[in-house]
PDB file of N, CA and C in Angstrom:
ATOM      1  N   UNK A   1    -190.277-103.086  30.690  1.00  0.00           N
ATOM      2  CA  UNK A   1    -189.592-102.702  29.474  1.00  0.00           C
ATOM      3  C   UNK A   1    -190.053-103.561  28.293  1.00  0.00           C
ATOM      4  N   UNK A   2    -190.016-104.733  28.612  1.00  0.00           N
ATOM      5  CA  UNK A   2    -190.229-105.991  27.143  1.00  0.00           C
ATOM      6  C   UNK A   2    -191.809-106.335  28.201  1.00  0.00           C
ATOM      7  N   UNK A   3    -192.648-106.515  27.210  1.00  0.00           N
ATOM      8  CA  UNK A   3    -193.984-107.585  27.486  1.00  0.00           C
ATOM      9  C   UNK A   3    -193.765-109.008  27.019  1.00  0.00           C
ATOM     10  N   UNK A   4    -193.205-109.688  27.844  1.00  0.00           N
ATOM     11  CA  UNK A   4    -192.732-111.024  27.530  1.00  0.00           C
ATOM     12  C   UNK A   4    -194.199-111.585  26.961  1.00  0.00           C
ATOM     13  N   UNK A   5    -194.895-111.691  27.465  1.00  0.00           N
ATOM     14  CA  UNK A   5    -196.012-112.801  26.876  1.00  0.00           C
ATOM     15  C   UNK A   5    -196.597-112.426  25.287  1.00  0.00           C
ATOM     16  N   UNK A   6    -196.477-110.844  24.902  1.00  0.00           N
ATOM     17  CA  UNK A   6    -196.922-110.456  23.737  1.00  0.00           C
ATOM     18  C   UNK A   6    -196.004-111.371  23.046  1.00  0.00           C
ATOM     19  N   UNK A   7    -194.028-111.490  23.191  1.00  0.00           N
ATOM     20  CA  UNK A   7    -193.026-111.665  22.578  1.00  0.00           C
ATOM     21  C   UNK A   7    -193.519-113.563  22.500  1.00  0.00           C
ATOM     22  N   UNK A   8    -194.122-113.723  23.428  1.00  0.00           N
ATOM     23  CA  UNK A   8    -193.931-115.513  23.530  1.00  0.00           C
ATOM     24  C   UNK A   8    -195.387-115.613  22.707  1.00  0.00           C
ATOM     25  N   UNK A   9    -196.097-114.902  22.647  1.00  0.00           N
ATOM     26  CA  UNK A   9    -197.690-115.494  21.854  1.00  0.00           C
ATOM     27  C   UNK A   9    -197.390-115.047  20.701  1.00  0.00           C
ATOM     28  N   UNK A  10    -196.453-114.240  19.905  1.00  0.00           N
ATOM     29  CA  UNK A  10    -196.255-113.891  18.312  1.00  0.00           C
ATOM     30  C   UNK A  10    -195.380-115.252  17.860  1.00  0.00           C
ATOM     31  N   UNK A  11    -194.528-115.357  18.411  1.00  0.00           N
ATOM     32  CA  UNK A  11    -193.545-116.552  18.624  1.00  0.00           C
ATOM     33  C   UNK A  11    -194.399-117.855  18.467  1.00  0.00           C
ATOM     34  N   UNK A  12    -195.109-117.643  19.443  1.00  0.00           N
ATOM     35  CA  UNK A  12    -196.162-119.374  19.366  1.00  0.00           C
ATOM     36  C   UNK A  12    -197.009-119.370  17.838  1.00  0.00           C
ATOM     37  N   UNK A  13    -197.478-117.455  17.480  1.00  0.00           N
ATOM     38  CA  UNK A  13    -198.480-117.858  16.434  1.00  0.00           C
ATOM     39  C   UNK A  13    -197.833-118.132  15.353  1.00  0.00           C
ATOM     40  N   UNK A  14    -196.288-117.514  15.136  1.00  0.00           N
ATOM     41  CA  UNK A  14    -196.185-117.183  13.629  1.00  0.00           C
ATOM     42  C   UNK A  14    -194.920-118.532  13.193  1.00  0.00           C
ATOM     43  N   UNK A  15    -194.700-119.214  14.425  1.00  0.00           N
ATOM     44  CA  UNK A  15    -193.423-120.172  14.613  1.00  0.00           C
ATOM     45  C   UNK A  15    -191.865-119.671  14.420  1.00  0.00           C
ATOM     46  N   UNK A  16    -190.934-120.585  14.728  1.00  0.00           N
ATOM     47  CA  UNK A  16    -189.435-120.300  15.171  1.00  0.00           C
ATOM     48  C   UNK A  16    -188.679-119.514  13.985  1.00  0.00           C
ATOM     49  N   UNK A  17    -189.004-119.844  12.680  1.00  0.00           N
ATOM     50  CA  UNK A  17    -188.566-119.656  11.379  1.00  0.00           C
ATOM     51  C   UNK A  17    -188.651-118.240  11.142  1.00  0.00           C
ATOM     52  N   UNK A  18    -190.467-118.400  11.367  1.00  0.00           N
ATOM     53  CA  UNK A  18    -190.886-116.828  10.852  1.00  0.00           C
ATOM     54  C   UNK A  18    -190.393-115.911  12.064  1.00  0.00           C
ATOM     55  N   UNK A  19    -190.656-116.487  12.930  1.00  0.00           N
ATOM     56  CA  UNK A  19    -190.291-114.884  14.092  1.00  0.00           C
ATOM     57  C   UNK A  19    -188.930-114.899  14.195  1.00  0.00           C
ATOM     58  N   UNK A  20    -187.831-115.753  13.244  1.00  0.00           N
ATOM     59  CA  UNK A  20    -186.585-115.008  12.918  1.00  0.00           C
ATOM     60  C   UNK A  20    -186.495-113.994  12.117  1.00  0.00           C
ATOM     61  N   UNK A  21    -187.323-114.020  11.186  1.00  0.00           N
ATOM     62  CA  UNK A  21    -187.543-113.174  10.587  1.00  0.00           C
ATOM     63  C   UNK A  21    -188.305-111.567  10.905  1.00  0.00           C
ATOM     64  N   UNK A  22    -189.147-111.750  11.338  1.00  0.00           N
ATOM     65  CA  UNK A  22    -190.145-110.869  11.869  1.00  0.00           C
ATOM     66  C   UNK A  22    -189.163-110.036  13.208  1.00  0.00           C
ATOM     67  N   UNK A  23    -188.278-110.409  13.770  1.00  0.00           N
ATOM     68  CA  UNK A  23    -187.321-110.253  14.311  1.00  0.00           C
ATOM     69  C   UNK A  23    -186.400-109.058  13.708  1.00  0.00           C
ATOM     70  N   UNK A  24    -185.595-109.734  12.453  1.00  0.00           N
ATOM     71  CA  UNK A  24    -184.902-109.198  12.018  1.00  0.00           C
ATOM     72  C   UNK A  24    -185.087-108.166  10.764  1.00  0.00           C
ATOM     73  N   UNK A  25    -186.097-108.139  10.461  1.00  0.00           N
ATOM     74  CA  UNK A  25    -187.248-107.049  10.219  1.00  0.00           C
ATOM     75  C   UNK A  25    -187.445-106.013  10.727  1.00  0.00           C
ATOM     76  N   UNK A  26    -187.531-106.399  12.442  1.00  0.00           N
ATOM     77  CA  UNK A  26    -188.426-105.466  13.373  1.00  0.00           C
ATOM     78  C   UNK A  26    -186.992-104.698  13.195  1.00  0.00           C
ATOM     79  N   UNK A  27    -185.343-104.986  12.970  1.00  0.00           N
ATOM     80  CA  UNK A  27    -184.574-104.270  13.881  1.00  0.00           C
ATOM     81  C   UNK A  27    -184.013-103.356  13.245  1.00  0.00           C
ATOM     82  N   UNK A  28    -184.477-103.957  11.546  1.00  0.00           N
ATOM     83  CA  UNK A  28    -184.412-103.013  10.263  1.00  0.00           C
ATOM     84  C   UNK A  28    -185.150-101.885  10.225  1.00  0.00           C
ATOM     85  N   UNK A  29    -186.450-102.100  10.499  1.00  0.00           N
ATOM     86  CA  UNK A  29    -187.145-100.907  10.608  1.00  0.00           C
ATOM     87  C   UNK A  29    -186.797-100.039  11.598  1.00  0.00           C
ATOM     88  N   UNK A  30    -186.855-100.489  12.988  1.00  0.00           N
ATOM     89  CA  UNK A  30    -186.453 -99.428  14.197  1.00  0.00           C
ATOM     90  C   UNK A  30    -185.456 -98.371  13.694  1.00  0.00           C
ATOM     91  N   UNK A  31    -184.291 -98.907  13.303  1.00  0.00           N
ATOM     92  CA  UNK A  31    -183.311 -98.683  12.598  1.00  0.00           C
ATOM     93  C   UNK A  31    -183.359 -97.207  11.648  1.00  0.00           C
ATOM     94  N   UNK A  32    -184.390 -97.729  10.854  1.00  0.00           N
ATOM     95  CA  UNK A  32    -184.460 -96.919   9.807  1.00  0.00           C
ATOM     96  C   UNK A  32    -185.418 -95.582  10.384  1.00  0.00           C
ATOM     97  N   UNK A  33    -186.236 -96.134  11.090  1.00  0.00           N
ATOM     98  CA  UNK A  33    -187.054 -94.537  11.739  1.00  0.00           C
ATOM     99  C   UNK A  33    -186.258 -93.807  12.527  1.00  0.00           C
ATOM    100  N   UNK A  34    -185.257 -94.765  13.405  1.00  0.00           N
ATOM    101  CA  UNK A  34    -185.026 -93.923  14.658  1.00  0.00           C
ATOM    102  C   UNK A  34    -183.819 -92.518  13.638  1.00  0.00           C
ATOM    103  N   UNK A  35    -183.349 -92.960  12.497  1.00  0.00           N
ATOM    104  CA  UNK A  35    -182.497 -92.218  12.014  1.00  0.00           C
ATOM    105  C   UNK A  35    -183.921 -91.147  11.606  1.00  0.00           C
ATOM    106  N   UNK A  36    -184.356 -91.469  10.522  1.00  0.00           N
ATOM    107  CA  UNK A  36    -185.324 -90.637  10.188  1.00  0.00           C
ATOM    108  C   UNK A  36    -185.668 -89.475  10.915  1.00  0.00           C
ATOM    109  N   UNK A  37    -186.047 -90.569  12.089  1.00  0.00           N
ATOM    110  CA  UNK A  37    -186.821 -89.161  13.466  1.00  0.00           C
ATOM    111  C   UNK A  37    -185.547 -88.185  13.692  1.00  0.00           C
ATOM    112  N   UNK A  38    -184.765 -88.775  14.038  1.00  0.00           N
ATOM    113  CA  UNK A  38    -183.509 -87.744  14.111  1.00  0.00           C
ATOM    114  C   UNK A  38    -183.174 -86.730  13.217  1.00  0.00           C
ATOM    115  N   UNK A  39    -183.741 -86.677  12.169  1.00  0.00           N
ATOM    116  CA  UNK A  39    -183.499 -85.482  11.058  1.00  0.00           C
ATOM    117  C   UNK A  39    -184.801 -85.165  10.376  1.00  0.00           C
ATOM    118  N   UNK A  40    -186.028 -85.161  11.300  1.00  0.00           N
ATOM    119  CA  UNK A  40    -186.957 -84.659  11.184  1.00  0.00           C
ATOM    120  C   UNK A  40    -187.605 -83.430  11.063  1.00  0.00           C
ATOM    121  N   UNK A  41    -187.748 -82.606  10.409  1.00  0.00           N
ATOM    122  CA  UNK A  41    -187.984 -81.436  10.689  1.00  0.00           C
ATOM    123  C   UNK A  41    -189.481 -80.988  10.260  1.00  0.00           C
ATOM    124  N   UNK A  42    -190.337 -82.090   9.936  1.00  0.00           N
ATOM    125  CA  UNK A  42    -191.715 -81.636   9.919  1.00  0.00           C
ATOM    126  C   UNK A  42    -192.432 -82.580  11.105  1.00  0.00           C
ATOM    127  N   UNK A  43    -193.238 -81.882  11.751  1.00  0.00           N
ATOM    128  CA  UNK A  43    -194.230 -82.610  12.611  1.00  0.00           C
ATOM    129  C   UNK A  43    -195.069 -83.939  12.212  1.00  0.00           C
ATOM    130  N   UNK A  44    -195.593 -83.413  11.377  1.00  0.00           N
ATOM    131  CA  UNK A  44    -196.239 -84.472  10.815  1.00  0.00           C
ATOM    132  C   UNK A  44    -196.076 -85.690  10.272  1.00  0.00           C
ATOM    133  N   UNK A  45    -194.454 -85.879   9.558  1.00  0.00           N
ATOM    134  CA  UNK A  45    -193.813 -86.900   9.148  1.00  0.00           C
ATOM    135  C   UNK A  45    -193.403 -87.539  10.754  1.00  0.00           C
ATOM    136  N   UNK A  46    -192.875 -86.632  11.515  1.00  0.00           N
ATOM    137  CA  UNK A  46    -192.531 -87.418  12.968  1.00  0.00           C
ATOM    138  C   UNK A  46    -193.314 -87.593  13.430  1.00  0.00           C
ATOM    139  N   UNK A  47    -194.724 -87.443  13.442  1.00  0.00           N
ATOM    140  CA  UNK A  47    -195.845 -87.980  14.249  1.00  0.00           C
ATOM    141  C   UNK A  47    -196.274 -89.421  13.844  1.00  0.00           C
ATOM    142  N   UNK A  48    -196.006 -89.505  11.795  1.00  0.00           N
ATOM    143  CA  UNK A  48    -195.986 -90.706  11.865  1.00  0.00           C
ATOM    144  C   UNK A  48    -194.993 -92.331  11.434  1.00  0.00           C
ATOM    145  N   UNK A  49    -193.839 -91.537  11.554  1.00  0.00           N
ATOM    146  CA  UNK A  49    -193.041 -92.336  12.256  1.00  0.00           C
ATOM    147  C   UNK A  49    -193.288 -92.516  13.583  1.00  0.00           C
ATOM    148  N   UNK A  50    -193.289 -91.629  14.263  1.00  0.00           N
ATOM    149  CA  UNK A  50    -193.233 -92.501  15.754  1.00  0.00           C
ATOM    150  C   UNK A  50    -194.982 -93.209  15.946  1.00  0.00           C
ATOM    151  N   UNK A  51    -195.878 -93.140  14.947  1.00  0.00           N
ATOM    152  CA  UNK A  51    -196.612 -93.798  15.241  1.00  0.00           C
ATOM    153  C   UNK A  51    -196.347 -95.167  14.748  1.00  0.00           C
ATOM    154  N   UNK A  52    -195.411 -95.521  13.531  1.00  0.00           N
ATOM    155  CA  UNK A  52    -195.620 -96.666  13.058  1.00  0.00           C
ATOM    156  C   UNK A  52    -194.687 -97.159  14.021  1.00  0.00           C
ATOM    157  N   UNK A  53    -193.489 -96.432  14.300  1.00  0.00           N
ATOM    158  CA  UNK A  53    -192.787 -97.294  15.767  1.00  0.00           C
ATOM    159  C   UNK A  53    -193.302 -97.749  16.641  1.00  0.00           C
ATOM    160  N   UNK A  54    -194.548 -96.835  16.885  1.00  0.00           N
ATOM    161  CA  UNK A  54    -195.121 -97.600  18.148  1.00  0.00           C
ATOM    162  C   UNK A  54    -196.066 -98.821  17.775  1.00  0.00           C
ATOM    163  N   UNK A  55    -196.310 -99.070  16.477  1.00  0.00           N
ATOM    164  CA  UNK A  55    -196.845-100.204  16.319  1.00  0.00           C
ATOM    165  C   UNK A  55    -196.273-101.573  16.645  1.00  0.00           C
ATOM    166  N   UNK A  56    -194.934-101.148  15.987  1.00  0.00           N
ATOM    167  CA  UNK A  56    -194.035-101.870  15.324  1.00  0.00           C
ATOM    168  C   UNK A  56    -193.483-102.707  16.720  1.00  0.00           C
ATOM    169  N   UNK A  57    -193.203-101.488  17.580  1.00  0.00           N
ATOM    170  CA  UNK A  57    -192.236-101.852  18.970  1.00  0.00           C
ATOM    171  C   UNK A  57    -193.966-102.896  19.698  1.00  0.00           C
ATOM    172  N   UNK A  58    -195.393-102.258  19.805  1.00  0.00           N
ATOM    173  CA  UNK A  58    -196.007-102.759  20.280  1.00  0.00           C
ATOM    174  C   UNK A  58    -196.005-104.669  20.146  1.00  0.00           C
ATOM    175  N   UNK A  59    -195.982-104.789  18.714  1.00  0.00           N
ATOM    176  CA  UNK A  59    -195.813-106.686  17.892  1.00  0.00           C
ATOM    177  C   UNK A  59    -195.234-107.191  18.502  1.00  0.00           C
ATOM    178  N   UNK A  60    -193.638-106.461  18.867  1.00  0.00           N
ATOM    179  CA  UNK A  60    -192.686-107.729  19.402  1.00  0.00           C
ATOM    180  C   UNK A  60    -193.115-107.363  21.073  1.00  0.00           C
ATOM    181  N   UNK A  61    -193.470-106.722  21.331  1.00  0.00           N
ATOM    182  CA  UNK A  61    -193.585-106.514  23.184  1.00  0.00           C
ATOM    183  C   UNK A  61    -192.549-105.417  23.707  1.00  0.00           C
ATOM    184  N   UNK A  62    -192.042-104.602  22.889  1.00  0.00           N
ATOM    185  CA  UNK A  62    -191.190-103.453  23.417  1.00  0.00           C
ATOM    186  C   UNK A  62    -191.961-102.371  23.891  1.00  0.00           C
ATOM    187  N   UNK A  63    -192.752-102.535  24.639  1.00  0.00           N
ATOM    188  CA  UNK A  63    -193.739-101.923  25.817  1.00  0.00           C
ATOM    189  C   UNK A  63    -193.120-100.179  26.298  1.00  0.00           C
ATOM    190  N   UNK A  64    -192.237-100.283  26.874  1.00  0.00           N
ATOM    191  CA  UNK A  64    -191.439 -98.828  27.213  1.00  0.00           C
ATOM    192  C   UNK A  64    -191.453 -98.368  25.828  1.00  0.00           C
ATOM    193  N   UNK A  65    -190.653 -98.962  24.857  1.00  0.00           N
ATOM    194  CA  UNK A  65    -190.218 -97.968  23.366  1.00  0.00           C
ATOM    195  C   UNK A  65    -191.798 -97.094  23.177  1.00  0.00           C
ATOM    196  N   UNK A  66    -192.775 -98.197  23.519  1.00  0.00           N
ATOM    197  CA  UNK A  66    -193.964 -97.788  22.614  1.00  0.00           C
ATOM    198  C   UNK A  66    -194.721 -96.409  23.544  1.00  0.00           C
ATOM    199  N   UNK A  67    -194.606 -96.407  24.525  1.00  0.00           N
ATOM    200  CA  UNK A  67    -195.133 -95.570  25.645  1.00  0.00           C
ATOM    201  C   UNK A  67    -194.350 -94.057  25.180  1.00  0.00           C
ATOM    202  N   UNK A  68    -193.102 -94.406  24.982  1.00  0.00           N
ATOM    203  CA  UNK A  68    -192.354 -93.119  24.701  1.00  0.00           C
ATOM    204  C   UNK A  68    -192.756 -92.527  23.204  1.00  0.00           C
ATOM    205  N   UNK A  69    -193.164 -93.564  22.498  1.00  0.00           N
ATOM    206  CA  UNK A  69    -193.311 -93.191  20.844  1.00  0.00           C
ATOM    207  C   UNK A  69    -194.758 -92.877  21.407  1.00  0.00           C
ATOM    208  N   UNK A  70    -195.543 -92.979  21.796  1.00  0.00           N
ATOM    209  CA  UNK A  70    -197.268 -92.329  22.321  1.00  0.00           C
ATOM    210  C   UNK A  70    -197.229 -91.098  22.881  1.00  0.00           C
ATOM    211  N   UNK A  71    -196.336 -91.156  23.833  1.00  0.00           N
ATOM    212  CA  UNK A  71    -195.995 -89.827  24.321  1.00  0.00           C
ATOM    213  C   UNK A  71    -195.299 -88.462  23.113  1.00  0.00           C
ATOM    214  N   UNK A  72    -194.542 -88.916  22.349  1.00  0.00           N
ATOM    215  CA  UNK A  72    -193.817 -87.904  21.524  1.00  0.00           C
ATOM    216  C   UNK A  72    -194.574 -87.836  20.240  1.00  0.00           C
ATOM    217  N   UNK A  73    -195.565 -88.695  20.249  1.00  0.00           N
ATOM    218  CA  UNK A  73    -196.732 -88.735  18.933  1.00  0.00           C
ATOM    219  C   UNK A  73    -197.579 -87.832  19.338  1.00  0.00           C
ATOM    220  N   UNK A  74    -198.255 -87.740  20.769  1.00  0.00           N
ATOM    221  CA  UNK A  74    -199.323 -86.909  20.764  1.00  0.00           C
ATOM    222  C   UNK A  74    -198.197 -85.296  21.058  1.00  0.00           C
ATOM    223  N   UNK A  75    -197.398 -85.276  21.454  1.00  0.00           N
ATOM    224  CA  UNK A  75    -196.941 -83.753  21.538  1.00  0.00           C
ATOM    225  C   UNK A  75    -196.670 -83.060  19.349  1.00  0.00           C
ATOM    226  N   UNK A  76    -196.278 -84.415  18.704  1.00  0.00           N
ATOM    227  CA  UNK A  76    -196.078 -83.894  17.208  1.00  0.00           C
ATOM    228  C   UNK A  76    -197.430 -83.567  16.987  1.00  0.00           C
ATOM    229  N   UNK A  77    -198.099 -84.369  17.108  1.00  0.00           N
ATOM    230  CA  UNK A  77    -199.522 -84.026  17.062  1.00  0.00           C
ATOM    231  C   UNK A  77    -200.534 -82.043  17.004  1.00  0.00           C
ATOM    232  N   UNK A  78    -199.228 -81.665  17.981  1.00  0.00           N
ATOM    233  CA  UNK A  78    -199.767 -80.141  18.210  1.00  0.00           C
ATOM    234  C   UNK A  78    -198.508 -79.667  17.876  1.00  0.00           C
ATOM    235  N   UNK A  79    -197.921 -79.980  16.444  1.00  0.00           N
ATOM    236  CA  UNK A  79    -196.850 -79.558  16.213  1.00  0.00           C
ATOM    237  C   UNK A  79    -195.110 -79.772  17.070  1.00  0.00           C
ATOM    238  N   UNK A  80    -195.257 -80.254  17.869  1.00  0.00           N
ATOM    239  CA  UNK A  80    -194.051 -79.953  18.652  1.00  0.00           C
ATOM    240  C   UNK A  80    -193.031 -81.537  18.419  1.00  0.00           C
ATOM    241  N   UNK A  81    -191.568 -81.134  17.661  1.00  0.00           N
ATOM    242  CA  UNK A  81    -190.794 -82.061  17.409  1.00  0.00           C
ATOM    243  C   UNK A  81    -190.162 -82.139  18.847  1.00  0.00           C
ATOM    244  N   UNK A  82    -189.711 -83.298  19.730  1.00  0.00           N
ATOM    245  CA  UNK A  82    -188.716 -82.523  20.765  1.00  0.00           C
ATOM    246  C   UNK A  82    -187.330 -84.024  20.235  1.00  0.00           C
ATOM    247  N   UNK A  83    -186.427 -82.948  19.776  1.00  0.00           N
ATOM    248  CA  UNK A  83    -185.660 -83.729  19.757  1.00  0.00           C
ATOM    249  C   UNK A  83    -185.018 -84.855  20.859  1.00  0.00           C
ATOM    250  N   UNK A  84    -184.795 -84.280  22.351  1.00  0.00           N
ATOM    251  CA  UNK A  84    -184.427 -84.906  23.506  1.00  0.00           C
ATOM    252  C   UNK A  84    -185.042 -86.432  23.448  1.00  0.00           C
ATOM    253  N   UNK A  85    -186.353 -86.455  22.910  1.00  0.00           N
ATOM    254  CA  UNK A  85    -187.619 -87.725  22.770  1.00  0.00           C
ATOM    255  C   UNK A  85    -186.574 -88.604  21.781  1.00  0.00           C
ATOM    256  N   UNK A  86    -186.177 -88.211  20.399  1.00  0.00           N
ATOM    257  CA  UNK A  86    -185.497 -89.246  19.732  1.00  0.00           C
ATOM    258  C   UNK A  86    -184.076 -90.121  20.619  1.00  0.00           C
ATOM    259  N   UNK A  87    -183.598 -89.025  21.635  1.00  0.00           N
ATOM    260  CA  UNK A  87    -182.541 -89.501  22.293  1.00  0.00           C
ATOM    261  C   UNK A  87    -182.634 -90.704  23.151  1.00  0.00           C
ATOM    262  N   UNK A  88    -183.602 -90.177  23.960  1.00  0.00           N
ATOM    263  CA  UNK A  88    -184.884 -90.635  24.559  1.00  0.00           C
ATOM    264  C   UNK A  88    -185.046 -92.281  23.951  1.00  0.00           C
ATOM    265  N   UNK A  89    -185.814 -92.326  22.832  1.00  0.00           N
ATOM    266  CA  UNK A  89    -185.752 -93.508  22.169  1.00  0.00           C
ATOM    267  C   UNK A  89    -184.739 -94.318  21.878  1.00  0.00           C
ATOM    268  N   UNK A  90    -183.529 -94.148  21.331  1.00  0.00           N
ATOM    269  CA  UNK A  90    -182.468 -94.610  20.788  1.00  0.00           C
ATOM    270  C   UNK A  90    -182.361 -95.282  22.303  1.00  0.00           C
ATOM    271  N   UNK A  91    -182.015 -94.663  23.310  1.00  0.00           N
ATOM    272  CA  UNK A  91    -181.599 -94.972  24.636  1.00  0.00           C
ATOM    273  C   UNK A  91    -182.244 -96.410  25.325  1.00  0.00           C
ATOM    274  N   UNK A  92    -183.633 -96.047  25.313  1.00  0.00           N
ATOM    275  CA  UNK A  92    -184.523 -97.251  25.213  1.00  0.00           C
ATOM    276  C   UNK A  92    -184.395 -97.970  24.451  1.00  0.00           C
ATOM    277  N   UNK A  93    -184.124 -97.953  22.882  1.00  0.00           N
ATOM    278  CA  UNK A  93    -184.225 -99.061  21.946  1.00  0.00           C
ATOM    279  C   UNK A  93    -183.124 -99.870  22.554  1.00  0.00           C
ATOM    280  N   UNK A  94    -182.317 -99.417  22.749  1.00  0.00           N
ATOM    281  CA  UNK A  94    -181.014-100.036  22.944  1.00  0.00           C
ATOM    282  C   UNK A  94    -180.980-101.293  24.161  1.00  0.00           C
ATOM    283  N   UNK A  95    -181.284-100.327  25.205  1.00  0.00           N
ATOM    284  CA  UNK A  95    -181.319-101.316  26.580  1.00  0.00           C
ATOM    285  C   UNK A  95    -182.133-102.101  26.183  1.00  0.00           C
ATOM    286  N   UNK A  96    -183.632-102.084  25.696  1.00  0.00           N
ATOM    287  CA  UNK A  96    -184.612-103.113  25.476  1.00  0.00           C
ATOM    288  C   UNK A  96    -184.004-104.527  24.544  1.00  0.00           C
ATOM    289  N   UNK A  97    -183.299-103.625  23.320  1.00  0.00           N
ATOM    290  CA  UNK A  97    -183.118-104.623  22.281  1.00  0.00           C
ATOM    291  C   UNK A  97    -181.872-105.456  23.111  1.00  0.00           C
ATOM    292  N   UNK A  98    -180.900-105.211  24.153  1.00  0.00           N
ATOM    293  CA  UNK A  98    -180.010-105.987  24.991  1.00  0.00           C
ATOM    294  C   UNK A  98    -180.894-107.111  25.293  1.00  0.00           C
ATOM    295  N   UNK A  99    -181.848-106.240  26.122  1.00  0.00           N
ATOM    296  CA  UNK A  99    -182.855-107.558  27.112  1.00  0.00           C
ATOM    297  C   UNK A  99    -183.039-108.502  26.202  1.00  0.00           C
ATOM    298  N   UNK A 100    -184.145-108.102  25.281  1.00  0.00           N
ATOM    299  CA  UNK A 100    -184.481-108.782  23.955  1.00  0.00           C
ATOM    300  C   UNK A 100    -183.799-110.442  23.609  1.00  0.00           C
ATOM    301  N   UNK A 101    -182.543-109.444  22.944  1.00  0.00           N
ATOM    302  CA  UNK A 101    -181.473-110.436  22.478  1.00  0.00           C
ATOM    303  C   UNK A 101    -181.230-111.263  23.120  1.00  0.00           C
ATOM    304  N   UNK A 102    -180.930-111.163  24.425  1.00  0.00           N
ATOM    305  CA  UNK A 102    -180.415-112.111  25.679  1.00  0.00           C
ATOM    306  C   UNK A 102    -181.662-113.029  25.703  1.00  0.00           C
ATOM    307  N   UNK A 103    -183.024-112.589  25.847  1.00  0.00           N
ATOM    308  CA  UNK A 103    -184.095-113.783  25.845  1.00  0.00           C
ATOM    309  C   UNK A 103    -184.182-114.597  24.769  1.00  0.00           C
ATOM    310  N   UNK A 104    -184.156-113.675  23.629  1.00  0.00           N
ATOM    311  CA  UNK A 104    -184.146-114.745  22.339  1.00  0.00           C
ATOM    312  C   UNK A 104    -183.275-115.541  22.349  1.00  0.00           C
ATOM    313  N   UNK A 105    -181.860-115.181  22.722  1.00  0.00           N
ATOM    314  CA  UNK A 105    -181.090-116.451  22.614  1.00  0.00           C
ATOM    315  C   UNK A 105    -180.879-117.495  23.917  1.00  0.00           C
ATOM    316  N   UNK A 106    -181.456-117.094  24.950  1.00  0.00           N
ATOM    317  CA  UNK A 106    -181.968-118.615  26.006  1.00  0.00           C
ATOM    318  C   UNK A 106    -183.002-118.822  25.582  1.00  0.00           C
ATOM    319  N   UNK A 107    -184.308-118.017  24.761  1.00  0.00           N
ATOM    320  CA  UNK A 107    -185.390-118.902  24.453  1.00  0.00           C
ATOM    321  C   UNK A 107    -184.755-120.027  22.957  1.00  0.00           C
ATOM    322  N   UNK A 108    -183.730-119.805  22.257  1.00  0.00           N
ATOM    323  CA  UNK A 108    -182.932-120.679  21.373  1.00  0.00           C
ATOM    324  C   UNK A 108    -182.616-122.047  22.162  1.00  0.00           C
ATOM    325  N   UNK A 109    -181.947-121.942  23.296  1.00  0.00           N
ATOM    326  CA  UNK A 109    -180.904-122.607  23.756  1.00  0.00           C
ATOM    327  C   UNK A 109    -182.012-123.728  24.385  1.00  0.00           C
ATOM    328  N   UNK A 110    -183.239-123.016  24.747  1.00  0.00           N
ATOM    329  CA  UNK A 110    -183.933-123.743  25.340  1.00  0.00           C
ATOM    330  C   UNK A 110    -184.672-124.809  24.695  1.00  0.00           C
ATOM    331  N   UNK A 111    -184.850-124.296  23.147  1.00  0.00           N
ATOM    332  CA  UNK A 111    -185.281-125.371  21.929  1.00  0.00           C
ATOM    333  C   UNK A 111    -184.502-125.932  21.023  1.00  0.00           C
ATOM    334  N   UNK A 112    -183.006-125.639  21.342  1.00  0.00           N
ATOM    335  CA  UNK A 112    -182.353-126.588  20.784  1.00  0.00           C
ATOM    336  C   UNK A 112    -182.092-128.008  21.608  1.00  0.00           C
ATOM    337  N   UNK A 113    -181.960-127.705  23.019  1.00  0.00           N
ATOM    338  CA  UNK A 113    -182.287-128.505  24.123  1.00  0.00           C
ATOM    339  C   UNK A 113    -182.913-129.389  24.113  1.00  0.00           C
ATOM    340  N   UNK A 114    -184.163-129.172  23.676  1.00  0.00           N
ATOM    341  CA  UNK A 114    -185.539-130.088  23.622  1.00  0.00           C
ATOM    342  C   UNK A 114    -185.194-131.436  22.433  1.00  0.00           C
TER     343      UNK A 114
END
């Protein structure tokens, strides 16, 4: 679901400060597409939203989100919106961003520690 090592090497490059940020960024944007996609009604705008999602989800290591946004990119691609896919997503964003959260805050606990 999460690619931990993508999440721990952005973390190492960009440091603790910025990848709060870059973080809370990432959850703004998700945010803002996954509504978008949901009231999509041209292909082409949903092809690239869910492509920039899948960028977006790729940075922090949300690995599943991005597989599903590849998958529902190449079907917009030949025209086809499927709504079930945004459900689909939301569903995933969700459980992932749980996991997520829970690591970020023992990877916290673990450097306040230090």
């Amino acid at each position: 679901m999460i690619d931990w090592e993508q999440l721990h090497e952005l973390r190492a490059e960009v440091g603790e400060d910025a990848f709060s940020d870059v973080v809370a960024l990432f959850m703004e944007e998700v945010a803002a597409i996954l509504v978008r996609l949901g009231r999509a009604d041209d292909p082409t705008a949903f092809e690239d939203d869910l492509h920039l999602l899948k960028g977006t989800a790729l940075n922090l290591g949300f690995a599943e989100l991005a597989t599903l946004c590849a998958e529902g990119e190449a079907r917009a691609a030949h025209g086809v919106i499927e709504a079930d896919r945004v459900a689909a997503l939301e569903r995933c964003y969700e459980q992932s961003r749980r996991i997520f959260l829970d690591e970020i805050a023992g990877m916290r606990r673990t450097v306040a520690a230090q």
